[in-house]
PDB file of N, CA and C in Angstrom:
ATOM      1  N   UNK A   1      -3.370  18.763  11.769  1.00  0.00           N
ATOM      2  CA  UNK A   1      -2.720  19.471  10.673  1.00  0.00           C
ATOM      3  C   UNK A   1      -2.805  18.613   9.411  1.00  0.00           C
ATOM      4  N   UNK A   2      -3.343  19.189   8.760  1.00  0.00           N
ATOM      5  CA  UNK A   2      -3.505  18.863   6.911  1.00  0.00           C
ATOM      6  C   UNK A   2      -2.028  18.585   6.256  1.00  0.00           C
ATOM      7  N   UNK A   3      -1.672  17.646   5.508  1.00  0.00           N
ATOM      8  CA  UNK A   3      -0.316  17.410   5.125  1.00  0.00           C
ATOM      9  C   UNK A   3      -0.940  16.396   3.443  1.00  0.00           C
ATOM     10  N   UNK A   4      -0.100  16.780   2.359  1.00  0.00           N
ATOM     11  CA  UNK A   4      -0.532  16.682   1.602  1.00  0.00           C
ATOM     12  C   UNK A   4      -0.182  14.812   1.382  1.00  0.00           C
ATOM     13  N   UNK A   5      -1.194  14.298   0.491  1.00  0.00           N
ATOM     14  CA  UNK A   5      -0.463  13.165   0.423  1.00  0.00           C
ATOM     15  C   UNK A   5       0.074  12.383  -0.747  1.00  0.00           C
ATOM     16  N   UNK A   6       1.616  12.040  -0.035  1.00  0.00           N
ATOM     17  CA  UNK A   6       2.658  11.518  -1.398  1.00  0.00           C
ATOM     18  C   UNK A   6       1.700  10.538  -2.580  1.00  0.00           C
ATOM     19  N   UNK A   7       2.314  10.290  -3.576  1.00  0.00           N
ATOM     20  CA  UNK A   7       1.653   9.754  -4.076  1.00  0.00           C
ATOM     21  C   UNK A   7       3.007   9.284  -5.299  1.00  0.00           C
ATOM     22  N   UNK A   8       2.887   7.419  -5.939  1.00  0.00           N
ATOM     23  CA  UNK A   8       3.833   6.945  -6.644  1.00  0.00           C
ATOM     24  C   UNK A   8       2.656   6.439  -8.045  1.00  0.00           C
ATOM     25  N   UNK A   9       3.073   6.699  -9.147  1.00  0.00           N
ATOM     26  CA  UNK A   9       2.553   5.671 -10.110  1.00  0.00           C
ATOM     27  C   UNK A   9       3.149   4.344 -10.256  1.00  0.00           C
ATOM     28  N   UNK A  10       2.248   3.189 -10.872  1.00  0.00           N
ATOM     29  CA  UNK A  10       2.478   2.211 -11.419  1.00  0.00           C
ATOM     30  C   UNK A  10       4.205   1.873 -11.408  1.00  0.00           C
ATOM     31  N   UNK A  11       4.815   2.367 -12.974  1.00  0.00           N
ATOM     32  CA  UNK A  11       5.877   2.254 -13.080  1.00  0.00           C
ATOM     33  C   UNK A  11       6.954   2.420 -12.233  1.00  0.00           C
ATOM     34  N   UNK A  12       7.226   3.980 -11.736  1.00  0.00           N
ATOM     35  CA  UNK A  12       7.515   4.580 -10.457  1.00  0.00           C
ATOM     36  C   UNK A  12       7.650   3.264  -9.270  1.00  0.00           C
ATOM     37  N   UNK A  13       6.530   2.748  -9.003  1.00  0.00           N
ATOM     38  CA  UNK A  13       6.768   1.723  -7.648  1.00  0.00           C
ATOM     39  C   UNK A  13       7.153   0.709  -8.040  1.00  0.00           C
ATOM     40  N   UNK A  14       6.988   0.245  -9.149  1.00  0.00           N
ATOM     41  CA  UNK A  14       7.990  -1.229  -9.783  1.00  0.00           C
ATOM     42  C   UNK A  14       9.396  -0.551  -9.806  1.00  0.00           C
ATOM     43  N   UNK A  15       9.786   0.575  -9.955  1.00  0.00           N
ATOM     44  CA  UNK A  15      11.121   0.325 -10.168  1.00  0.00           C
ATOM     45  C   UNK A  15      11.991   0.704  -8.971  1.00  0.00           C
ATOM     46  N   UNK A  16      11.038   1.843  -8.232  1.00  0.00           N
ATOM     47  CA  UNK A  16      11.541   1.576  -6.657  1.00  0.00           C
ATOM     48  C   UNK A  16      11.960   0.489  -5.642  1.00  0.00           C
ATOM     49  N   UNK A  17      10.347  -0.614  -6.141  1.00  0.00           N
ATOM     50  CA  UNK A  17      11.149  -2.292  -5.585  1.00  0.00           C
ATOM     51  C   UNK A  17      12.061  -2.699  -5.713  1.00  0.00           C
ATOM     52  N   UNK A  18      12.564  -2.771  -7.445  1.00  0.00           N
ATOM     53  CA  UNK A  18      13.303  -3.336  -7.541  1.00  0.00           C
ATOM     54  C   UNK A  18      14.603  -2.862  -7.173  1.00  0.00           C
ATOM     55  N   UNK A  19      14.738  -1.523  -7.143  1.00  0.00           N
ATOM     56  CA  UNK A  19      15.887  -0.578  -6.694  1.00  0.00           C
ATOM     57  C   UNK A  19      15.878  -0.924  -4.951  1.00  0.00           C
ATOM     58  N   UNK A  20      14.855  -0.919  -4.059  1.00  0.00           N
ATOM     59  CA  UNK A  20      15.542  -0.750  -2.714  1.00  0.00           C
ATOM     60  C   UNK A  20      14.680  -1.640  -2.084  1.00  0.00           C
ATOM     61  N   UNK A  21      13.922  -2.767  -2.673  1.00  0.00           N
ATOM     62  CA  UNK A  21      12.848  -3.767  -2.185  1.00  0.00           C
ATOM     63  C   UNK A  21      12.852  -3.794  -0.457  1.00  0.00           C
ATOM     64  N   UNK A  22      14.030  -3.611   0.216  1.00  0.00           N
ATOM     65  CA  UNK A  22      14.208  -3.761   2.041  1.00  0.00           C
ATOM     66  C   UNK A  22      13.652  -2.740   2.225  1.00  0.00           C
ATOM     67  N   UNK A  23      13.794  -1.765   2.091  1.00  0.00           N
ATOM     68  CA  UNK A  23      13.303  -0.326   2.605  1.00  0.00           C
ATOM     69  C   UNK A  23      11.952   0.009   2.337  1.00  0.00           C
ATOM     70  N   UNK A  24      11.024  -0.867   1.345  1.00  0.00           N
ATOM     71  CA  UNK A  24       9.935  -0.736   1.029  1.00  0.00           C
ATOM     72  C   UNK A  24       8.857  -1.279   1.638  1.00  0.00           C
ATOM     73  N   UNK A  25       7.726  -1.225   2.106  1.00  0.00           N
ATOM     74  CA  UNK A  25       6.878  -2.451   2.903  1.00  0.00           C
ATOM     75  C   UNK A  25       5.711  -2.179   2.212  1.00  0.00           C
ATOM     76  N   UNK A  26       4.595  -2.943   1.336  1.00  0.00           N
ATOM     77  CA  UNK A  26       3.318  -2.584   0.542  1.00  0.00           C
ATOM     78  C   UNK A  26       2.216  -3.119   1.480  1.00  0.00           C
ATOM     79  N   UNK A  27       1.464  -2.078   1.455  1.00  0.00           N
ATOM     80  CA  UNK A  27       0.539  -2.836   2.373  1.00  0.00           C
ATOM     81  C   UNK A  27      -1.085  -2.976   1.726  1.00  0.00           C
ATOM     82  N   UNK A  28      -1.462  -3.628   1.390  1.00  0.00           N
ATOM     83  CA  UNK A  28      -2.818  -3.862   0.795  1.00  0.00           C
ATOM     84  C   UNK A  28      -3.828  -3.748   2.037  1.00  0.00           C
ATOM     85  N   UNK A  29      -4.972  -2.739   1.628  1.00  0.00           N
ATOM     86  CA  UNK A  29      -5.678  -2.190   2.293  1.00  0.00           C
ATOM     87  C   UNK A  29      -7.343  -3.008   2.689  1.00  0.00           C
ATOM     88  N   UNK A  30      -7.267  -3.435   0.766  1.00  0.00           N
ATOM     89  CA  UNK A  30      -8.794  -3.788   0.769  1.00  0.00           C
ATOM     90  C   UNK A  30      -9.473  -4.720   1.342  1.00  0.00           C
ATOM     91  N   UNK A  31     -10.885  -5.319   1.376  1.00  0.00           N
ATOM     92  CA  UNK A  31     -11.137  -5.916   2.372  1.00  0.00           C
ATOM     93  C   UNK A  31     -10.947  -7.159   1.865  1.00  0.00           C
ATOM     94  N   UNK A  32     -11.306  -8.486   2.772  1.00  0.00           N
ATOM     95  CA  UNK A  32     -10.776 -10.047   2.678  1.00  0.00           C
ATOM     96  C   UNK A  32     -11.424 -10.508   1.475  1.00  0.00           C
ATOM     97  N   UNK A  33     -12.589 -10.195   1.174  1.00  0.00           N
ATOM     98  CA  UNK A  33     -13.479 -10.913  -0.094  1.00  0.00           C
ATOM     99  C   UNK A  33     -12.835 -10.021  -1.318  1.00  0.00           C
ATOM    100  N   UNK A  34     -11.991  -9.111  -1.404  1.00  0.00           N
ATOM    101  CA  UNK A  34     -11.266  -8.545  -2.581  1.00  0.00           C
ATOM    102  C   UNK A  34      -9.840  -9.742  -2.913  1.00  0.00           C
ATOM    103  N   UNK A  35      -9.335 -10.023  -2.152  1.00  0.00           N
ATOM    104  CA  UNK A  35      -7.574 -10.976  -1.862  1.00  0.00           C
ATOM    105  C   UNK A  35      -7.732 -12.077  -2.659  1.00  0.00           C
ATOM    106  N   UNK A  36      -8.842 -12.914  -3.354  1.00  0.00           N
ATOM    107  CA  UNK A  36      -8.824 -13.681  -3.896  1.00  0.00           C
ATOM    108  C   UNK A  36      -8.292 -13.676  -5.018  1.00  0.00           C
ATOM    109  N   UNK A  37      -8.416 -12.257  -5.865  1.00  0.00           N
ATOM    110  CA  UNK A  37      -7.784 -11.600  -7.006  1.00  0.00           C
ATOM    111  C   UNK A  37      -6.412 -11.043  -7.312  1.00  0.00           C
ATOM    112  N   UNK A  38      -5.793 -11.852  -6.092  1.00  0.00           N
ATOM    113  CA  UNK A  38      -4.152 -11.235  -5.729  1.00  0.00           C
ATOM    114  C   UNK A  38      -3.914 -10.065  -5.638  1.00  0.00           C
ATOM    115  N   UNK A  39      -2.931  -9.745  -5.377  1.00  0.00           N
ATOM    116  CA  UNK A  39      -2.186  -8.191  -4.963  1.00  0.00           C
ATOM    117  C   UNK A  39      -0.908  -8.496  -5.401  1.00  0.00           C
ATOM    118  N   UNK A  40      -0.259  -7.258  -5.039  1.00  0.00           N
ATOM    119  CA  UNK A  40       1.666  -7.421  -5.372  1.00  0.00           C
ATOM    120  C   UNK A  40       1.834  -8.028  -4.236  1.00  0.00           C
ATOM    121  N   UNK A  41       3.230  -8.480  -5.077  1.00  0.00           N
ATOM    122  CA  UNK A  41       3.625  -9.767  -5.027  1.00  0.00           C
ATOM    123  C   UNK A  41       4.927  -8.670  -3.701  1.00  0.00           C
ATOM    124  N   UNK A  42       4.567  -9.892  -2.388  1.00  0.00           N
ATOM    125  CA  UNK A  42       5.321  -9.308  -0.851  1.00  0.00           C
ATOM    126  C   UNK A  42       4.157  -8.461  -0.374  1.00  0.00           C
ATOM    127  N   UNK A  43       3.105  -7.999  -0.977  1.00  0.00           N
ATOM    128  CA  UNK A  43       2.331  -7.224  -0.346  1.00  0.00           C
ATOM    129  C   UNK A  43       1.589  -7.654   1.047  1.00  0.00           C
ATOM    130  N   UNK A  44       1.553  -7.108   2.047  1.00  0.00           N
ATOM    131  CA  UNK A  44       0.976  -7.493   3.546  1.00  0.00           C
ATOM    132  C   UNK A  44       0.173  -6.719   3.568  1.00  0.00           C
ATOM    133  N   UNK A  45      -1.466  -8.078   3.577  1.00  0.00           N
ATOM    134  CA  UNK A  45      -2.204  -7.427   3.562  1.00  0.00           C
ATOM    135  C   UNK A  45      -3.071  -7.230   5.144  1.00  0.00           C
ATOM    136  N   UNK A  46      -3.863  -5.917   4.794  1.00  0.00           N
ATOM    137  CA  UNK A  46      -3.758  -5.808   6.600  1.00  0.00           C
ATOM    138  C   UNK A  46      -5.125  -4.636   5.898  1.00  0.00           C
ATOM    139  N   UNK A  47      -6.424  -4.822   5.883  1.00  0.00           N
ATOM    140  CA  UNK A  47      -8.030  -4.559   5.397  1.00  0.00           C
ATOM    141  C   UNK A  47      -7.799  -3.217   6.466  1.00  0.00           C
ATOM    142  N   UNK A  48      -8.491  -1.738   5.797  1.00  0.00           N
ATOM    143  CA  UNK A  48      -8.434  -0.769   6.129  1.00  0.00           C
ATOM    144  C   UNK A  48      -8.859  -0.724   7.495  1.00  0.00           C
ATOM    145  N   UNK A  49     -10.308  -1.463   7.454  1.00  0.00           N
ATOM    146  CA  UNK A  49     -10.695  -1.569   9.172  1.00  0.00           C
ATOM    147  C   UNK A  49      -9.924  -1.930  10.335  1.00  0.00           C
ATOM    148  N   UNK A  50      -8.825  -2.455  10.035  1.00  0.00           N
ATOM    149  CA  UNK A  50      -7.814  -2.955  10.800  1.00  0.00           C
ATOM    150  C   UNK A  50      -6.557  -2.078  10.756  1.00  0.00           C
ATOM    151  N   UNK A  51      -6.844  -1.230  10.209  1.00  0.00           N
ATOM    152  CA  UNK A  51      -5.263  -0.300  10.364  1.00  0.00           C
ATOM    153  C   UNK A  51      -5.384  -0.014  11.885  1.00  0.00           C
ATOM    154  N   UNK A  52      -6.219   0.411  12.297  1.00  0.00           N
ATOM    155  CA  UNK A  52      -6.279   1.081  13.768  1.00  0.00           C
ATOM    156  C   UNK A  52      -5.374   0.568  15.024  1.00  0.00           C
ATOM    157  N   UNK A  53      -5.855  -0.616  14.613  1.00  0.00           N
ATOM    158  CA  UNK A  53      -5.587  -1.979  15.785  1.00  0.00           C
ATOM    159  C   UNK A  53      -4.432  -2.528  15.579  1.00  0.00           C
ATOM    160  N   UNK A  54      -4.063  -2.745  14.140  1.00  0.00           N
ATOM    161  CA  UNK A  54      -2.313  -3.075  13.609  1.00  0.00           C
ATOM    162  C   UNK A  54      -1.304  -2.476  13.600  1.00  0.00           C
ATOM    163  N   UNK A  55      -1.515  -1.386  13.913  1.00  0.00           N
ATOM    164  CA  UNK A  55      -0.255   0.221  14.186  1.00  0.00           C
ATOM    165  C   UNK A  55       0.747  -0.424  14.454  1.00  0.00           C
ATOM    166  N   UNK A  56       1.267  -1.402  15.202  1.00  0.00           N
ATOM    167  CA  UNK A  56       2.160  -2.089  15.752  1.00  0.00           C
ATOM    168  C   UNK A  56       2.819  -2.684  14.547  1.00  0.00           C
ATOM    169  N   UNK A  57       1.931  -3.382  13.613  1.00  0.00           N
ATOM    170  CA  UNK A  57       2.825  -4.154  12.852  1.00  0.00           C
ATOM    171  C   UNK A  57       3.723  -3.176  11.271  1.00  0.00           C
ATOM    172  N   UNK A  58       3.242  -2.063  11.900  1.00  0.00           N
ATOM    173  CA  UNK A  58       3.639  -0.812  11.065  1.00  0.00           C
ATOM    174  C   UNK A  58       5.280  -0.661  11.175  1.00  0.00           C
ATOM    175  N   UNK A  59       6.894  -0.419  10.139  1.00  0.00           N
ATOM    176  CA  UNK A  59       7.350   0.247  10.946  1.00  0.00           C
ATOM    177  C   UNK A  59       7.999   1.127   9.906  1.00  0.00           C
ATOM    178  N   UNK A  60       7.645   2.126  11.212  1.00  0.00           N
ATOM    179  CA  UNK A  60       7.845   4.220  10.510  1.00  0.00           C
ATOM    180  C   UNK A  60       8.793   4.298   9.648  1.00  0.00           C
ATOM    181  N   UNK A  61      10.178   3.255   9.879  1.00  0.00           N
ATOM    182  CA  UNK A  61      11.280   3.543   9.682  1.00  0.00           C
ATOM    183  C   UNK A  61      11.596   2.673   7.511  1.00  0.00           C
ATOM    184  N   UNK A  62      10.311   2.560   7.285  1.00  0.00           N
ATOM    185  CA  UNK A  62      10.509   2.378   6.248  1.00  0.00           C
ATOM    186  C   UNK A  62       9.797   2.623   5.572  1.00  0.00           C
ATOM    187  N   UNK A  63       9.578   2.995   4.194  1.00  0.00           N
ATOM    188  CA  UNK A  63       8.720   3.524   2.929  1.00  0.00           C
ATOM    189  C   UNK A  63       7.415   2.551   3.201  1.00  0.00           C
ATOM    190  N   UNK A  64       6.502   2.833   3.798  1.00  0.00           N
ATOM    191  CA  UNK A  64       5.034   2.307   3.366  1.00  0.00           C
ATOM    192  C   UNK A  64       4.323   3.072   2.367  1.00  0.00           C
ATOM    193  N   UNK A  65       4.410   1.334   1.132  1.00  0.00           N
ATOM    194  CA  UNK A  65       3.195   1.982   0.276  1.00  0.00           C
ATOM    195  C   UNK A  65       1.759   1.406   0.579  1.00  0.00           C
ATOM    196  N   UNK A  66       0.934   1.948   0.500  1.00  0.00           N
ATOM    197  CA  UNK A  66      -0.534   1.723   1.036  1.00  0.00           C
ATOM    198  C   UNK A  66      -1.092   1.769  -0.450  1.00  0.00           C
ATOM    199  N   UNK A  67      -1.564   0.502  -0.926  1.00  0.00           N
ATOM    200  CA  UNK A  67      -2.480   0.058  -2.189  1.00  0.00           C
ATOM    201  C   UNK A  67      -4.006  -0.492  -1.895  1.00  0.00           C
ATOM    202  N   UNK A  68      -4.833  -0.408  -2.884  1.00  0.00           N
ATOM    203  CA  UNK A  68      -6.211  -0.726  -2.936  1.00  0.00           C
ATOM    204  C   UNK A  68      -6.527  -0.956  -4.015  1.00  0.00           C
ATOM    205  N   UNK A  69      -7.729  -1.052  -4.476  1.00  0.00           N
ATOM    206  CA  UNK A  69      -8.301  -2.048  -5.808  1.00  0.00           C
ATOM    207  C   UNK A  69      -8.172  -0.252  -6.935  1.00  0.00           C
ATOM    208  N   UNK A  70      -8.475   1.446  -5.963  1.00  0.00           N
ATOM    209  CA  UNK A  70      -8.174   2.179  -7.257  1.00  0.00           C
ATOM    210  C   UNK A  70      -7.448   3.499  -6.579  1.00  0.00           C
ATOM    211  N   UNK A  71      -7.461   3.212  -5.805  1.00  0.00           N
ATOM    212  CA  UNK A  71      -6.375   4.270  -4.942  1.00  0.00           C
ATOM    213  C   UNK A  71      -7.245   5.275  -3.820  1.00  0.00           C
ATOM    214  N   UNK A  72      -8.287   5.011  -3.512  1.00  0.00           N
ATOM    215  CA  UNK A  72      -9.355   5.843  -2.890  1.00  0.00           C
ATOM    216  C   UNK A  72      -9.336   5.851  -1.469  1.00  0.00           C
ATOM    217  N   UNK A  73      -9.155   4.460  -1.209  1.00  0.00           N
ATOM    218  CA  UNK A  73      -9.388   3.685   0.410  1.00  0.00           C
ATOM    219  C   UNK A  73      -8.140   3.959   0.580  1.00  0.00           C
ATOM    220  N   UNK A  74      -7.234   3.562  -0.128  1.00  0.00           N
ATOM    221  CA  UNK A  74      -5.691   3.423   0.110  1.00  0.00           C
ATOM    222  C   UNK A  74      -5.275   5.343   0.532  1.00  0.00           C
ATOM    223  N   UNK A  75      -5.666   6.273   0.052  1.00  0.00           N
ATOM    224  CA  UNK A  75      -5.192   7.501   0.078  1.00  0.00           C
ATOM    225  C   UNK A  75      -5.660   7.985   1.562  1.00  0.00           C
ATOM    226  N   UNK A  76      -6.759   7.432   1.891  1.00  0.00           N
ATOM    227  CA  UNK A  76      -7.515   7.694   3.363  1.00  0.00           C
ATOM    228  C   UNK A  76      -6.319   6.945   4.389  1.00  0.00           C
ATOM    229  N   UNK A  77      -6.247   5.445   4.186  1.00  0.00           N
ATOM    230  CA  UNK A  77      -5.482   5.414   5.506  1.00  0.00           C
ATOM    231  C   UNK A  77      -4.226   5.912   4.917  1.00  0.00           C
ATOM    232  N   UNK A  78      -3.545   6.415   4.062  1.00  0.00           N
ATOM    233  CA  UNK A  78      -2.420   7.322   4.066  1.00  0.00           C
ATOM    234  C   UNK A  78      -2.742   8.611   4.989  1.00  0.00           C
ATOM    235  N   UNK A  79      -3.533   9.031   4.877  1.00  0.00           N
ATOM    236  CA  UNK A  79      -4.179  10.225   5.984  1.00  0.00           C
ATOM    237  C   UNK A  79      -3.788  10.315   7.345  1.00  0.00           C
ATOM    238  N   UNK A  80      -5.096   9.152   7.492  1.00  0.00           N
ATOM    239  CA  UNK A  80      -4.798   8.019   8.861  1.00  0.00           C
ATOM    240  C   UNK A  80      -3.075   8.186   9.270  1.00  0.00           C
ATOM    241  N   UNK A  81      -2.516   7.592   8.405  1.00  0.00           N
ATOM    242  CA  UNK A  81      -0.976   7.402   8.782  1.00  0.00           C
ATOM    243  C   UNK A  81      -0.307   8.436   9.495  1.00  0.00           C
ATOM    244  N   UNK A  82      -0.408   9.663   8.464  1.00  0.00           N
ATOM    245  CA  UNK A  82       0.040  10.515   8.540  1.00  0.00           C
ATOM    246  C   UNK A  82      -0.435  11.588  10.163  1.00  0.00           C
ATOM    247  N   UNK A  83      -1.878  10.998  10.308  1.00  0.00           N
ATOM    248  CA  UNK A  83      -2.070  12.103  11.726  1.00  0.00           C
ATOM    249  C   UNK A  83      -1.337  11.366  12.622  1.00  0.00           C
ATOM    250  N   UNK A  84      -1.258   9.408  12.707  1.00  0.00           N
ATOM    251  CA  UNK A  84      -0.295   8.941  13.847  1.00  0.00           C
ATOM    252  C   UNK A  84       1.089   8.924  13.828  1.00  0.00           C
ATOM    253  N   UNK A  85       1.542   9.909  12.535  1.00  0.00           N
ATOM    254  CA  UNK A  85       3.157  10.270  12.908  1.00  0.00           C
ATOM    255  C   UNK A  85       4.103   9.433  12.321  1.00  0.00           C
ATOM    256  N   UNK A  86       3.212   8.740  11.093  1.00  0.00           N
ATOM    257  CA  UNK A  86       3.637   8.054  10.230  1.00  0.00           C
ATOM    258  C   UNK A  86       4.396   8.882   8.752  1.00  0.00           C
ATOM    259  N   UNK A  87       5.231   9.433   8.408  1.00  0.00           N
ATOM    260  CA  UNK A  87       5.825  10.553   7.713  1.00  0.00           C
ATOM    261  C   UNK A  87       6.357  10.068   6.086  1.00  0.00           C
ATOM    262  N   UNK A  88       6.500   8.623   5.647  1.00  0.00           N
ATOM    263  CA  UNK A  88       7.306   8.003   4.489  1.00  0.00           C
ATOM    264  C   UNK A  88       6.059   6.973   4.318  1.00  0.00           C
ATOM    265  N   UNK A  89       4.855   7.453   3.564  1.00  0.00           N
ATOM    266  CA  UNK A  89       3.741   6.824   3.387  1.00  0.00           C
ATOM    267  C   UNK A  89       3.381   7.493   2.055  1.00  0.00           C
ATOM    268  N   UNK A  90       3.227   6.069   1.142  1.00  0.00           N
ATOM    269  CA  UNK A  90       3.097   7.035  -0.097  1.00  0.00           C
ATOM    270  C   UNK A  90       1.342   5.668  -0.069  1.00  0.00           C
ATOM    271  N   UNK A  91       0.913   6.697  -1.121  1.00  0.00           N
ATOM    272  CA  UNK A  91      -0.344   6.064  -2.304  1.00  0.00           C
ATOM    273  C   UNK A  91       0.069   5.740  -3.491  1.00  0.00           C
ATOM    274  N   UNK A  92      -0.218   4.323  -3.838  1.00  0.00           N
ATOM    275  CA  UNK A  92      -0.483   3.835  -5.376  1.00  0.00           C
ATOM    276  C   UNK A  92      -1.611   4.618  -6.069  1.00  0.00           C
ATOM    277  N   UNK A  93      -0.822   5.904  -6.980  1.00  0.00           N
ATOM    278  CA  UNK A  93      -1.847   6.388  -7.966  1.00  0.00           C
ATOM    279  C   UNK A  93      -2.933   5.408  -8.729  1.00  0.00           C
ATOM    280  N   UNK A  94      -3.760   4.885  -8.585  1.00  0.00           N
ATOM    281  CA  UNK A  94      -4.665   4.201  -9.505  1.00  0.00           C
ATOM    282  C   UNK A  94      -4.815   2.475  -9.021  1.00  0.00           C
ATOM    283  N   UNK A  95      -4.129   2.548  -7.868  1.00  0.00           N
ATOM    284  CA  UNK A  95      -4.034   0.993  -7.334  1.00  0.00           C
ATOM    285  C   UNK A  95      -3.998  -0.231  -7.915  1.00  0.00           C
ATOM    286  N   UNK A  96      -4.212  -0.960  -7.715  1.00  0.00           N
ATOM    287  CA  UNK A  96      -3.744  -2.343  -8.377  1.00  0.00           C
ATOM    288  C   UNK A  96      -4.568  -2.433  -9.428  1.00  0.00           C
ATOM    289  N   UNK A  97      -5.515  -1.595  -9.912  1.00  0.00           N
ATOM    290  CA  UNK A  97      -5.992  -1.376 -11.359  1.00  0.00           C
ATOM    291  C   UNK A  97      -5.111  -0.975 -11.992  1.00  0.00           C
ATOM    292  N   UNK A  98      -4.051   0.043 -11.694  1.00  0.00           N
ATOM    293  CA  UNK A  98      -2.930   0.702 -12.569  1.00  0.00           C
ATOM    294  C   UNK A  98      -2.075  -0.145 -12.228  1.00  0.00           C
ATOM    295  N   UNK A  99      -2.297  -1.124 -11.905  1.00  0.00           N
ATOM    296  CA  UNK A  99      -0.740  -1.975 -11.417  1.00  0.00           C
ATOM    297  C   UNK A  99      -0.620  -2.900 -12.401  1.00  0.00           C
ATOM    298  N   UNK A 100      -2.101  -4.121 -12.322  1.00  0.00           N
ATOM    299  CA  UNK A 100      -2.562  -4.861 -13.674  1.00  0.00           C
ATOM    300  C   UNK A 100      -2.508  -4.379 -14.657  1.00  0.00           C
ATOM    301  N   UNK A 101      -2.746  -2.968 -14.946  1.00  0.00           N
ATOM    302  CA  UNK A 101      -2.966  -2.488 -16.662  1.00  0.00           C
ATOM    303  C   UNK A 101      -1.942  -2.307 -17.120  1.00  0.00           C
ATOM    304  N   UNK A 102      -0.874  -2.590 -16.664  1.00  0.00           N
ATOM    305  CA  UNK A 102       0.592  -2.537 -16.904  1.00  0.00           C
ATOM    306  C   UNK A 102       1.390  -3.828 -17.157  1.00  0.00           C
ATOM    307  N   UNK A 103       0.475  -4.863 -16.763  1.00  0.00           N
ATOM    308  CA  UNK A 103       0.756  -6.021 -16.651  1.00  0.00           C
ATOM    309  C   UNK A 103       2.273  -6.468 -15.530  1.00  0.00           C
ATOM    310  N   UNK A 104       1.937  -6.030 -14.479  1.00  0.00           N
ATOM    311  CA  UNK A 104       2.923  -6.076 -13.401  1.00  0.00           C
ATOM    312  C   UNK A 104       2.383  -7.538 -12.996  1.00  0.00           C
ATOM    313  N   UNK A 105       3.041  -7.763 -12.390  1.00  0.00           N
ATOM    314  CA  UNK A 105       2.673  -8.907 -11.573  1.00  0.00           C
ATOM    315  C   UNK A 105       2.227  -9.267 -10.273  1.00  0.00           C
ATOM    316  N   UNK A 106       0.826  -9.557 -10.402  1.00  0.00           N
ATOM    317  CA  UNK A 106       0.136 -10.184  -9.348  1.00  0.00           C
ATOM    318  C   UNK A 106       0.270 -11.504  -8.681  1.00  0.00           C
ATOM    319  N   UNK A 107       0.301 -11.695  -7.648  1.00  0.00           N
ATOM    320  CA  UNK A 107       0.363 -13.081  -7.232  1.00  0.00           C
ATOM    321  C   UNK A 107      -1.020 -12.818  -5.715  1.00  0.00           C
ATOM    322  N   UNK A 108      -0.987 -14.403  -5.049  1.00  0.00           N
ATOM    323  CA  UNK A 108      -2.004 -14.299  -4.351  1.00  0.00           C
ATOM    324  C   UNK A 108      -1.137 -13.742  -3.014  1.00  0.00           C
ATOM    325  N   UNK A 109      -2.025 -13.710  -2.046  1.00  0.00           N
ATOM    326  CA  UNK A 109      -1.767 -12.458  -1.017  1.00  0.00           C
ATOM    327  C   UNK A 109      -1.011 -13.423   0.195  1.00  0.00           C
ATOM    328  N   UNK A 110      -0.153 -12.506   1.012  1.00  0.00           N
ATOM    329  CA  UNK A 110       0.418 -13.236   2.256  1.00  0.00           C
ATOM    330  C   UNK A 110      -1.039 -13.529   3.040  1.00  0.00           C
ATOM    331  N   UNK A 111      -0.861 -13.943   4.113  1.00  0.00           N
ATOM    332  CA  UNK A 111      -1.842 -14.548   5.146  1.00  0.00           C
ATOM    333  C   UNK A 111      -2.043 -13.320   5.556  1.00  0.00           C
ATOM    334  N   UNK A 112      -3.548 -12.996   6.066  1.00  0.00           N
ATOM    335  CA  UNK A 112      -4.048 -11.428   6.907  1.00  0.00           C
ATOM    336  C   UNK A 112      -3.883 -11.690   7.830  1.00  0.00           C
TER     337      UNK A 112
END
């Protein structure tokens, strides 16, 4: 079953952090030779090819946002999410391109 998928801008997810940061979990999608260029800052990063196999370190019970370098890869495993029954999964409209052009803050990435 087809289910449409959520979707947050830039601003929108900065101020959600800062409003309920526990309830939120960001998960950076892209692959390992992208991470050198940082991501948001708490973001766990976990490379699309590996969603499959990491399901575990997933949990349902809180807002996953799923980010990427422009929101493309990131909207797919929102998909993904959503057929394994994953239901509070949003997409970064424009990904950490719309994140930088805002001048949010990047830092370098947790350990994969």
């Amino acid at each position: 079953m087809y289910r449409s998928i959520k979707e947050l801008d830039a601003p929108e997810l900065a101020q959600r952090l800062d409003d309920q940061s526990d309830d939120i979990h960001v998960i950076d999608v892209r692959e390992i030779n992208e991470f050198s260029r940082g991501t948001m800052p708490g973001a766990k990063v976990i490379p699309m090819a590996s969603i499959p196999v990491r399901l575990d370190e997933l949990q349902q019970d809180k807002e996953l946002i799923i980010i990427c370098h422009s929101g493309a890869r990131s909207a797919q495993v929102c998909m993904f999410l959503q057929q394994q029954g994953f239901d509070n999964v949003f997409n970064l409209r424009g990904g950490l391109m719309s994140w930088a052009r805002l001048g949010l803050p990047i830092e370098q990435p947790q350990a994969v």
